[in-house]
N, C-alpha and C. Protein backbone atom coordinates (compact mmCIF):
# COMPACT_ATOMS: atom_id res chain seq x y z
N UNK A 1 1.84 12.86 -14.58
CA UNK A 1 2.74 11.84 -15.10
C UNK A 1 1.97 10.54 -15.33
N UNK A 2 2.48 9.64 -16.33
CA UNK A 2 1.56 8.51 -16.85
C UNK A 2 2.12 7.33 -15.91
N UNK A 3 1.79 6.65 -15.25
CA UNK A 3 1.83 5.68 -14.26
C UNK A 3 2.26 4.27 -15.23
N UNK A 4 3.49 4.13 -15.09
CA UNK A 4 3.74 2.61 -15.93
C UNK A 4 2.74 1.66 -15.57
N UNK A 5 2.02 1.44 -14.76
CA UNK A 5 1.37 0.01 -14.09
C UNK A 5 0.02 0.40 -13.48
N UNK A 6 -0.82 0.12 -12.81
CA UNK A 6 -1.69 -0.20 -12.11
C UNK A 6 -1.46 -1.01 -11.23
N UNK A 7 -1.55 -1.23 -9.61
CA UNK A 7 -1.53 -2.59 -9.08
C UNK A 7 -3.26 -2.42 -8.03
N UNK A 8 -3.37 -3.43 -8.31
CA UNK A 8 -4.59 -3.38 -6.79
C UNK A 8 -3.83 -5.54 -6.12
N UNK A 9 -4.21 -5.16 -5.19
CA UNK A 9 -4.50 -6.31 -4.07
C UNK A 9 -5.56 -6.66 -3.20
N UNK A 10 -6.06 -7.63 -3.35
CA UNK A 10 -7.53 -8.08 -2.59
C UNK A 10 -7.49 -9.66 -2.58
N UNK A 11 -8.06 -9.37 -0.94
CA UNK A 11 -8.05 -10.71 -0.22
C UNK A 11 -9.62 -11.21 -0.69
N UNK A 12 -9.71 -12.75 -0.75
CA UNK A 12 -10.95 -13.39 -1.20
C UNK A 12 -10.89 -14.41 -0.31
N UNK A 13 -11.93 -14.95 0.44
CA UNK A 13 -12.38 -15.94 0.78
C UNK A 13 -12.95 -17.24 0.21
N UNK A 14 -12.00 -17.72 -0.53
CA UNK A 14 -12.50 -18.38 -1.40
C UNK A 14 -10.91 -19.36 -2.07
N UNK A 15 -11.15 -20.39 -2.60
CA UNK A 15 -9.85 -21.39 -2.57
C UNK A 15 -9.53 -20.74 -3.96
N UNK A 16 -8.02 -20.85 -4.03
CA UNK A 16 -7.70 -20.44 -5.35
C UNK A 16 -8.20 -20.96 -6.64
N UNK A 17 -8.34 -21.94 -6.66
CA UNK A 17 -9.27 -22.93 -8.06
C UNK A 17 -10.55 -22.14 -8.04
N UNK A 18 -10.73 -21.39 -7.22
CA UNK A 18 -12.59 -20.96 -7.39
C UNK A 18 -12.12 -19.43 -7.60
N UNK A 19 -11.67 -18.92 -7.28
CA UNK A 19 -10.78 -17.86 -8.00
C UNK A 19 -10.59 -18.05 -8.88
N UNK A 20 -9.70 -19.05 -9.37
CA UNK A 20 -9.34 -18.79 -10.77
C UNK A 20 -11.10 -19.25 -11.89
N UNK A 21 -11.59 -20.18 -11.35
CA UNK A 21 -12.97 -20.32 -12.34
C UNK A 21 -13.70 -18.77 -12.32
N UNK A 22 -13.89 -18.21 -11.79
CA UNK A 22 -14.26 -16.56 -11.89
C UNK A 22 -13.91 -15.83 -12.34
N UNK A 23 -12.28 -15.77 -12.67
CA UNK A 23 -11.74 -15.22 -13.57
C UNK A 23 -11.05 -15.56 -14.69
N UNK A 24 -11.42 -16.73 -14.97
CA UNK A 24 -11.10 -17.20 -16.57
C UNK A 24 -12.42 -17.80 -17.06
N UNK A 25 -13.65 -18.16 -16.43
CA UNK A 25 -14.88 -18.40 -17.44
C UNK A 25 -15.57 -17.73 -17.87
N UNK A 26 -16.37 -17.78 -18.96
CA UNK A 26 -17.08 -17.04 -19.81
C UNK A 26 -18.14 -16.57 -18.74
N UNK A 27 -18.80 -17.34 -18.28
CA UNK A 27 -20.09 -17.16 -17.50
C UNK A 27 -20.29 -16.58 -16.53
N UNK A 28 -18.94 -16.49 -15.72
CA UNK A 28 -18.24 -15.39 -14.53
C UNK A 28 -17.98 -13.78 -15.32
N UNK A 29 -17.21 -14.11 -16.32
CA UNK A 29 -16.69 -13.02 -16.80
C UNK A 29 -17.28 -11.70 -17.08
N UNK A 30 -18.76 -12.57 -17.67
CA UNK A 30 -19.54 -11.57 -17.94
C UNK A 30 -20.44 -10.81 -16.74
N UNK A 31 -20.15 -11.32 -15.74
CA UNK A 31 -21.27 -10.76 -14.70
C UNK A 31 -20.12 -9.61 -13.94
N UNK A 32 -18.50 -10.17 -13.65
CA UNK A 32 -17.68 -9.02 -12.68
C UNK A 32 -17.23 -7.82 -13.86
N UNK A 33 -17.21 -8.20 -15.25
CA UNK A 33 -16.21 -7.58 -16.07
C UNK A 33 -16.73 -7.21 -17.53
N UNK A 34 -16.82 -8.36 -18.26
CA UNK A 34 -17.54 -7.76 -19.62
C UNK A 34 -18.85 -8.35 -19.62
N UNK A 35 -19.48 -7.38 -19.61
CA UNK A 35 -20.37 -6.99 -19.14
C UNK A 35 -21.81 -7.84 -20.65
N UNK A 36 -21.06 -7.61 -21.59
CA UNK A 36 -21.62 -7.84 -23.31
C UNK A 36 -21.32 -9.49 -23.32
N UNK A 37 -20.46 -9.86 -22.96
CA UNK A 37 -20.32 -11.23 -23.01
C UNK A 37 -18.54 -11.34 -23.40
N UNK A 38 -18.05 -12.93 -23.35
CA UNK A 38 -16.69 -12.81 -23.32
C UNK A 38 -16.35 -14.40 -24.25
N UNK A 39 -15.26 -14.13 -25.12
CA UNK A 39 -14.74 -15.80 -25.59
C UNK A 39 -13.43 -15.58 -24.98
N UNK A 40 -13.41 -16.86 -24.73
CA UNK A 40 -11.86 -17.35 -23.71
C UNK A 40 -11.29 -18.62 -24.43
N UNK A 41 -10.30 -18.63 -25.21
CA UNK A 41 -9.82 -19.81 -25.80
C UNK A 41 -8.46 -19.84 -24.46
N UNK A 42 -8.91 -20.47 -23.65
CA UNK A 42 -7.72 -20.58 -22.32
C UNK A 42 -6.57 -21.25 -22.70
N UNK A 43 -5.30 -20.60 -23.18
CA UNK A 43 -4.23 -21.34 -23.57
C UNK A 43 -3.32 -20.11 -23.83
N UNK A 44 -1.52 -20.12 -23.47
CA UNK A 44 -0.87 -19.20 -24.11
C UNK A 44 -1.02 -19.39 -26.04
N UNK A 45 -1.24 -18.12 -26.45
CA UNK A 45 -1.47 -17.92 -27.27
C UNK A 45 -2.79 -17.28 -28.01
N UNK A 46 -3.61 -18.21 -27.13
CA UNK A 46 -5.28 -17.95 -27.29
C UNK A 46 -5.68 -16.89 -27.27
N UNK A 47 -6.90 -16.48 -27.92
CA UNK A 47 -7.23 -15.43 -28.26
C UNK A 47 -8.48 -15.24 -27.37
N UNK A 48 -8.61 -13.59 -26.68
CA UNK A 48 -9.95 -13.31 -26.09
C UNK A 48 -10.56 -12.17 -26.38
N UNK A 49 -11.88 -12.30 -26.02
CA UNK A 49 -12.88 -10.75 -26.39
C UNK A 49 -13.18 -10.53 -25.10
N UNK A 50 -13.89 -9.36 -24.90
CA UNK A 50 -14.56 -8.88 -24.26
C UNK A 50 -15.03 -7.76 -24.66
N UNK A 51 -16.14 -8.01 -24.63
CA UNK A 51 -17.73 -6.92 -24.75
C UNK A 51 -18.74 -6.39 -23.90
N UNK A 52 -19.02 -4.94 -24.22
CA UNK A 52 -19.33 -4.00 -23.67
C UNK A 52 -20.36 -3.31 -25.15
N UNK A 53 -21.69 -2.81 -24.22
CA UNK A 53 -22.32 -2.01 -25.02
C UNK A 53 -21.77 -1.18 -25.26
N UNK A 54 -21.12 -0.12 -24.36
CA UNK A 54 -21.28 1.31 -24.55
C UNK A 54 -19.75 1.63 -25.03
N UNK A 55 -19.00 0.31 -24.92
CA UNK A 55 -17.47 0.56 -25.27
C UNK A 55 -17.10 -0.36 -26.40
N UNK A 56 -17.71 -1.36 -26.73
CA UNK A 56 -17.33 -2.07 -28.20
C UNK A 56 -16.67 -3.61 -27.33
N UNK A 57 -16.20 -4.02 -28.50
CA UNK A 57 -15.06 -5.56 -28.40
C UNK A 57 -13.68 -5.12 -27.93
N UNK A 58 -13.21 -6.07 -26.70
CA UNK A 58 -12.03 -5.35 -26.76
C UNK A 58 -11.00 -6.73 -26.96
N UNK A 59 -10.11 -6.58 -28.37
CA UNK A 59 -9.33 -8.34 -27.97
C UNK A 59 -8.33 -8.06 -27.50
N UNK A 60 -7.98 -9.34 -27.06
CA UNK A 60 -6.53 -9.63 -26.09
C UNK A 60 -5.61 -11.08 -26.75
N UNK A 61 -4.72 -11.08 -26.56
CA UNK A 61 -3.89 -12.83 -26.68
C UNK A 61 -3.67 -12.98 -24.96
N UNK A 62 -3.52 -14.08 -25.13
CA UNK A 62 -3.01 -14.46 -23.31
C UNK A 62 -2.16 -15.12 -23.27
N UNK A 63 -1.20 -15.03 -22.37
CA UNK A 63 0.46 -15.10 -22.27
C UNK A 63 0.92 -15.94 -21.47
N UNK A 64 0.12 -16.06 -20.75
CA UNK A 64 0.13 -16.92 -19.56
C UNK A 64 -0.90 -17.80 -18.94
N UNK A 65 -0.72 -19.37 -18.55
CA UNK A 65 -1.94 -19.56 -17.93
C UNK A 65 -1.36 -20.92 -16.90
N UNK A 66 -1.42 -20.48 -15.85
CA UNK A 66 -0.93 -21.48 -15.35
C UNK A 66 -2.11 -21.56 -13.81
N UNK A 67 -3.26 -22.82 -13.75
CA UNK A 67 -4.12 -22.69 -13.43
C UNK A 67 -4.25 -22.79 -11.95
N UNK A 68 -5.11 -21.55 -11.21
CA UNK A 68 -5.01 -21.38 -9.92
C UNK A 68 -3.84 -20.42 -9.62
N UNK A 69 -2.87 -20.52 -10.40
CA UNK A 69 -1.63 -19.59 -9.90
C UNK A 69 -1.60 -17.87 -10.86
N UNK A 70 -1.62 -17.95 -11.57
CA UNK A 70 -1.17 -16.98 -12.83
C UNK A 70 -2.06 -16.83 -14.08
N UNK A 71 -2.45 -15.78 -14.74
CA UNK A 71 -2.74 -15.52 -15.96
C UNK A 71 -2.57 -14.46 -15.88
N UNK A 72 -2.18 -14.33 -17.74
CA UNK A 72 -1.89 -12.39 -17.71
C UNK A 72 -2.22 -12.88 -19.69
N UNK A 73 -2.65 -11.75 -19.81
CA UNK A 73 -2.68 -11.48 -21.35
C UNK A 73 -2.72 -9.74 -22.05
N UNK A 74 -2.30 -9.79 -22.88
CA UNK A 74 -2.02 -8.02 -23.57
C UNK A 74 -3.31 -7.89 -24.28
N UNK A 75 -3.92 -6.71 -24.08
CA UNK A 75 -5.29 -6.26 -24.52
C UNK A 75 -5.00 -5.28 -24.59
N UNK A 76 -5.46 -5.02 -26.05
CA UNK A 76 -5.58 -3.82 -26.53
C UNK A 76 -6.61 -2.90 -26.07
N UNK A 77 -6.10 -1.38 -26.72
CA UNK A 77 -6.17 -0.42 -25.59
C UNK A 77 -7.59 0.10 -26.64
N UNK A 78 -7.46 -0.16 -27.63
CA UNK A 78 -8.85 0.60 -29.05
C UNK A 78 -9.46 -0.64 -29.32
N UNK A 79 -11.03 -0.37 -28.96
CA UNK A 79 -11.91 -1.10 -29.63
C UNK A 79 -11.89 -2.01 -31.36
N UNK A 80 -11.84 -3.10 -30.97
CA UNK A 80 -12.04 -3.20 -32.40
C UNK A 80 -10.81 -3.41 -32.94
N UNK A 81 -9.50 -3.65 -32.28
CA UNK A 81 -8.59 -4.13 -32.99
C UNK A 81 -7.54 -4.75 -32.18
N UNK A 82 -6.85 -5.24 -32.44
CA UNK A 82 -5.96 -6.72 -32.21
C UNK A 82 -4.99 -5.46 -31.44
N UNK A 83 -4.50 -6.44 -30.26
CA UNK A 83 -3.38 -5.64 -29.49
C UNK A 83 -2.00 -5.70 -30.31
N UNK A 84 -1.28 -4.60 -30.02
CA UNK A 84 0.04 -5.04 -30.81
C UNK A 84 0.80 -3.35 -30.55
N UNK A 85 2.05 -3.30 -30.53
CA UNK A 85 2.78 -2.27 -30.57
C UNK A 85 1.69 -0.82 -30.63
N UNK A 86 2.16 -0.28 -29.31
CA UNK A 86 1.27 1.08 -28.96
C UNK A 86 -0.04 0.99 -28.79
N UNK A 87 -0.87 -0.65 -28.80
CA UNK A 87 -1.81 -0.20 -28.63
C UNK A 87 -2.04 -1.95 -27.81
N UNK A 88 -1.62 -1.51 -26.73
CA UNK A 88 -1.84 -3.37 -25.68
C UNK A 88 -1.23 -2.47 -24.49
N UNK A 89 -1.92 -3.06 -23.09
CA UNK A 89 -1.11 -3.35 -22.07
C UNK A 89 -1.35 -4.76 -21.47
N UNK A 90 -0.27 -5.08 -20.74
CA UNK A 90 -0.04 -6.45 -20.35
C UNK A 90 -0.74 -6.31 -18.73
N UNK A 91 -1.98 -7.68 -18.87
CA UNK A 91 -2.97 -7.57 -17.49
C UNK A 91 -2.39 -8.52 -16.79
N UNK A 92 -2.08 -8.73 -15.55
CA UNK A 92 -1.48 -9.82 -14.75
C UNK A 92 -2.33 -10.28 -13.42
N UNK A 93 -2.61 -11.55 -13.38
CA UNK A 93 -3.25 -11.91 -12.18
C UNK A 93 -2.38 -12.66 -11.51
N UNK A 94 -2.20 -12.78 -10.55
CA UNK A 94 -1.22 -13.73 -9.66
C UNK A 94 -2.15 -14.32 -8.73
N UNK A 95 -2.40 -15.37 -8.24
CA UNK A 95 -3.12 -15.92 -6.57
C UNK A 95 -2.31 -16.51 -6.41
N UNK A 96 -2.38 -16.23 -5.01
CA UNK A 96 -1.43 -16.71 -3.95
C UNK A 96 -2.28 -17.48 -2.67
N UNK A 97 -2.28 -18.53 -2.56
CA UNK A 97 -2.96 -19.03 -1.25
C UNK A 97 -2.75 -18.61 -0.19
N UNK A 98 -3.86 -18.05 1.03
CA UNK A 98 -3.29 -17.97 1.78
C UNK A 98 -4.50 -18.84 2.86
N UNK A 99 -3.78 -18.56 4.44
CA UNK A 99 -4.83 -19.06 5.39
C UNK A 99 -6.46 -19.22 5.66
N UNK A 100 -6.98 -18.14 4.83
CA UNK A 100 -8.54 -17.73 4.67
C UNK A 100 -8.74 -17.66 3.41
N UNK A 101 -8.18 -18.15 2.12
CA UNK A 101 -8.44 -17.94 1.12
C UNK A 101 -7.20 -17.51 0.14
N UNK A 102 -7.86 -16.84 -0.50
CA UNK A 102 -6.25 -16.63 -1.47
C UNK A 102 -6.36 -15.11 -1.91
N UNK A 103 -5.36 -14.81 -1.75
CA UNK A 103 -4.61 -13.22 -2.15
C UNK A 103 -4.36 -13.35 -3.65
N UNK A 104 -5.58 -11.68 -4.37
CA UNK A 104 -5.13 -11.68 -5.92
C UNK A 104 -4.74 -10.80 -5.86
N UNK A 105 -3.29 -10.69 -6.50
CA UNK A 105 -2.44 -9.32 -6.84
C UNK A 105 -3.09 -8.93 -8.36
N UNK A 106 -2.79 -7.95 -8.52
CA UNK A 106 -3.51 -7.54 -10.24
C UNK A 106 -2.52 -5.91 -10.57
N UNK A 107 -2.04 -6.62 -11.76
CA UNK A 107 -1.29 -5.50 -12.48
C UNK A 107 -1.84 -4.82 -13.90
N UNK A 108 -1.81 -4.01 -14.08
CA UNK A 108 -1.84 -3.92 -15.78
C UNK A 108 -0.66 -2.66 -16.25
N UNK A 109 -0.24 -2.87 -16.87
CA UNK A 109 1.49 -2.21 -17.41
C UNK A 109 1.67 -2.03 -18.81
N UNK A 110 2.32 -1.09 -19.06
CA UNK A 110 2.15 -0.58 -20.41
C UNK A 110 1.83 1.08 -21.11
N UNK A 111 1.11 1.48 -19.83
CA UNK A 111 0.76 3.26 -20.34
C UNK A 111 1.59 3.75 -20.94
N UNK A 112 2.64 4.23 -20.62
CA UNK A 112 3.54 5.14 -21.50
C UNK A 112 3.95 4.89 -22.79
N UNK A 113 3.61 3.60 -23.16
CA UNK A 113 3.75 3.15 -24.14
C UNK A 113 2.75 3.26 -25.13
N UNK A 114 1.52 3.75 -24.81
CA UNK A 114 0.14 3.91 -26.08
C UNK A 114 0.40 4.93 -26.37
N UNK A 115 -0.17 4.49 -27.86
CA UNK A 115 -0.64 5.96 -29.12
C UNK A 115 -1.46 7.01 -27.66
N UNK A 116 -0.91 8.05 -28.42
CA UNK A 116 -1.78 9.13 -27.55
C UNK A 116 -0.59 10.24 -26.72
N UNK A 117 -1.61 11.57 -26.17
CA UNK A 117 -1.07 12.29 -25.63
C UNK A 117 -0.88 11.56 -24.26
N UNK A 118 -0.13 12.35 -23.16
CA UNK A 118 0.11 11.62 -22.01
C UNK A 118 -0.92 11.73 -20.95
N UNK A 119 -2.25 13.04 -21.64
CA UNK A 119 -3.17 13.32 -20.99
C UNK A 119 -4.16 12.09 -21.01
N UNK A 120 -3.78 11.65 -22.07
CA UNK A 120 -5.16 10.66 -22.97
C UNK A 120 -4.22 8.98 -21.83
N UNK A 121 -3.41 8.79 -21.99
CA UNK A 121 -2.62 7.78 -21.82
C UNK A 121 -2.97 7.97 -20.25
N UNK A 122 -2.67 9.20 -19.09
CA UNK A 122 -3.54 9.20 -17.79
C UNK A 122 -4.99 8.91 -18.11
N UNK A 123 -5.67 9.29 -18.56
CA UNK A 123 -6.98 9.17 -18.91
C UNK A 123 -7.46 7.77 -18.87
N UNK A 124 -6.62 6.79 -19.83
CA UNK A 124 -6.87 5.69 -20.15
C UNK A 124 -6.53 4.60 -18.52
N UNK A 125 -5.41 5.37 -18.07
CA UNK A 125 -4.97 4.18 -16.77
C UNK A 125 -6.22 4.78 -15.73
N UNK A 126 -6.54 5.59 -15.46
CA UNK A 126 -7.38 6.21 -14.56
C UNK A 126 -8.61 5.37 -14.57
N UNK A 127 -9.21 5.22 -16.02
CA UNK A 127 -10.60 4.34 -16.41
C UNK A 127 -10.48 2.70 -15.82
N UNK A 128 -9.11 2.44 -16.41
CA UNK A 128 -9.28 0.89 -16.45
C UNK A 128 -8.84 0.69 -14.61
N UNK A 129 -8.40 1.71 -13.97
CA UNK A 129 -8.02 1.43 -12.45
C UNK A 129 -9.28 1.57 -12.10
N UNK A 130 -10.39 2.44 -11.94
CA UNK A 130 -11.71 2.48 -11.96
C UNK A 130 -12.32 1.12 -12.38
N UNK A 131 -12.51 0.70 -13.44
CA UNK A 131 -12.96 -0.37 -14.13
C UNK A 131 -12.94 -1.84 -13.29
N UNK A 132 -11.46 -1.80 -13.38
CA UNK A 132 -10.90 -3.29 -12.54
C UNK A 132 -11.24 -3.16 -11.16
N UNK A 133 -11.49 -2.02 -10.44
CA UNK A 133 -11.42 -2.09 -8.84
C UNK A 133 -12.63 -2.45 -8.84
N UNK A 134 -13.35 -1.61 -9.43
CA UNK A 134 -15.15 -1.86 -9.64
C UNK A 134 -15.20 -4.16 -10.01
N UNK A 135 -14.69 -4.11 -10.86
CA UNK A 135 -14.22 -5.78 -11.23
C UNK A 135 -13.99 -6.72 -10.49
N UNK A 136 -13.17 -6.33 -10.05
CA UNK A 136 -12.54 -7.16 -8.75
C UNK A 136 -13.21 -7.39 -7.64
N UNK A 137 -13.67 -6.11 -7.11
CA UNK A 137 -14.84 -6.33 -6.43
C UNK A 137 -15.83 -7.35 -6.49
N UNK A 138 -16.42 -7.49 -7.48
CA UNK A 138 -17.49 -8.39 -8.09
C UNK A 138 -16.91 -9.69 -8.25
N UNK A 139 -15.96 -9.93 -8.26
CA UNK A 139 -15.04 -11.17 -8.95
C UNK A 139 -15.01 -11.90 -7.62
N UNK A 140 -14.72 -11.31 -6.63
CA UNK A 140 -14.36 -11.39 -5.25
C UNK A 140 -15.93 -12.22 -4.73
N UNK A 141 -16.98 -11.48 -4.84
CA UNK A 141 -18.10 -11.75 -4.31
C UNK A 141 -18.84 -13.38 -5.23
N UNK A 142 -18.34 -13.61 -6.01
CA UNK A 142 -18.56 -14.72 -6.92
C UNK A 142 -17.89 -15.58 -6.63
N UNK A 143 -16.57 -15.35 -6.38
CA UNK A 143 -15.77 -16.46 -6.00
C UNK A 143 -16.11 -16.93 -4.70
N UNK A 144 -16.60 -16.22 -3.62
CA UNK A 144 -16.89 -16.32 -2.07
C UNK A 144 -18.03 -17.62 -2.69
N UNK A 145 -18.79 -17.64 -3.36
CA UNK A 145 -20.60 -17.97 -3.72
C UNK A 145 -20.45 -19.61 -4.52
N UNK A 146 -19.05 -19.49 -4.75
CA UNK A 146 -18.43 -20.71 -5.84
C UNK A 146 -18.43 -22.03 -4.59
N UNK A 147 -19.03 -23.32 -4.85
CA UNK A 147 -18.47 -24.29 -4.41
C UNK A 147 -19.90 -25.52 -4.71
């Protein structure tokens, strides 16, 4: 069965503002995540890339940005072309402060909804849950290193 969502949760040692610079700058971005390099026009509406050798450009719009607390933006699911009906899921970051740092929740939602069989559509949530945990990880260890 195709999993509407993804969630992971991970605790960081690290203040939410330094969290969030890790995961919205170019210069971070490219070291936990895209790997090819990344443009971030930070604003609802704004438009982003992310690049990868072995996987292409992938764009996104971003939906949300409310700094230290929230960002989420829809990224398309095929290289090389603009998200939009059957082919986007919606990525969500939340931080939450807590006593030792701040708690990032992370969603991404949308599977059942892409072009594709439902094998291909597991396929696809399976990679990017792989992808992001691998991500996050790294995101985590940058933000600890931030100050």
């Amino acid at each position: 069965m195709v999993p509407h969502q993804i969630e992971l949760d991970i605790d960081i040692a690290a203040t939410p503002e330094n969290v969030w610079a890790a995961l919205t700058e170019t210069e971070h971005i490219r070291v936990w995540w895209a790997f090819g390099g990344a443009e971030v026009d930070l604003r609802p509406g704004g438009a982003m890339v992310f690049r990868w050798e072995e996987h292409g450009e992938y764009h996104s719009v971003i939906e949300t940005v409310e700094p230290a607390k929230r960002f989420t933006f829809r990224m398309s699911a095929t290289p090389g072309e603009q998200p939009g009906p059957r082919n986007e899921t919606l990525v969500d970051f939340t931080l939450s402060a807590t006593a030792n740092g701040t708690h990032l929740r992370f969603t991404e939602s949308g599977f059942p909804e892409l072009n594709g069989t439902d094998e291909e559509k597991q396929q696809h949530a399976e990679i990017s849950e792989q992808g992001w945990t691998g991500g996050l990880d790294t995101l985590k260890g940058i933000a600890e290193k931030l100050d």
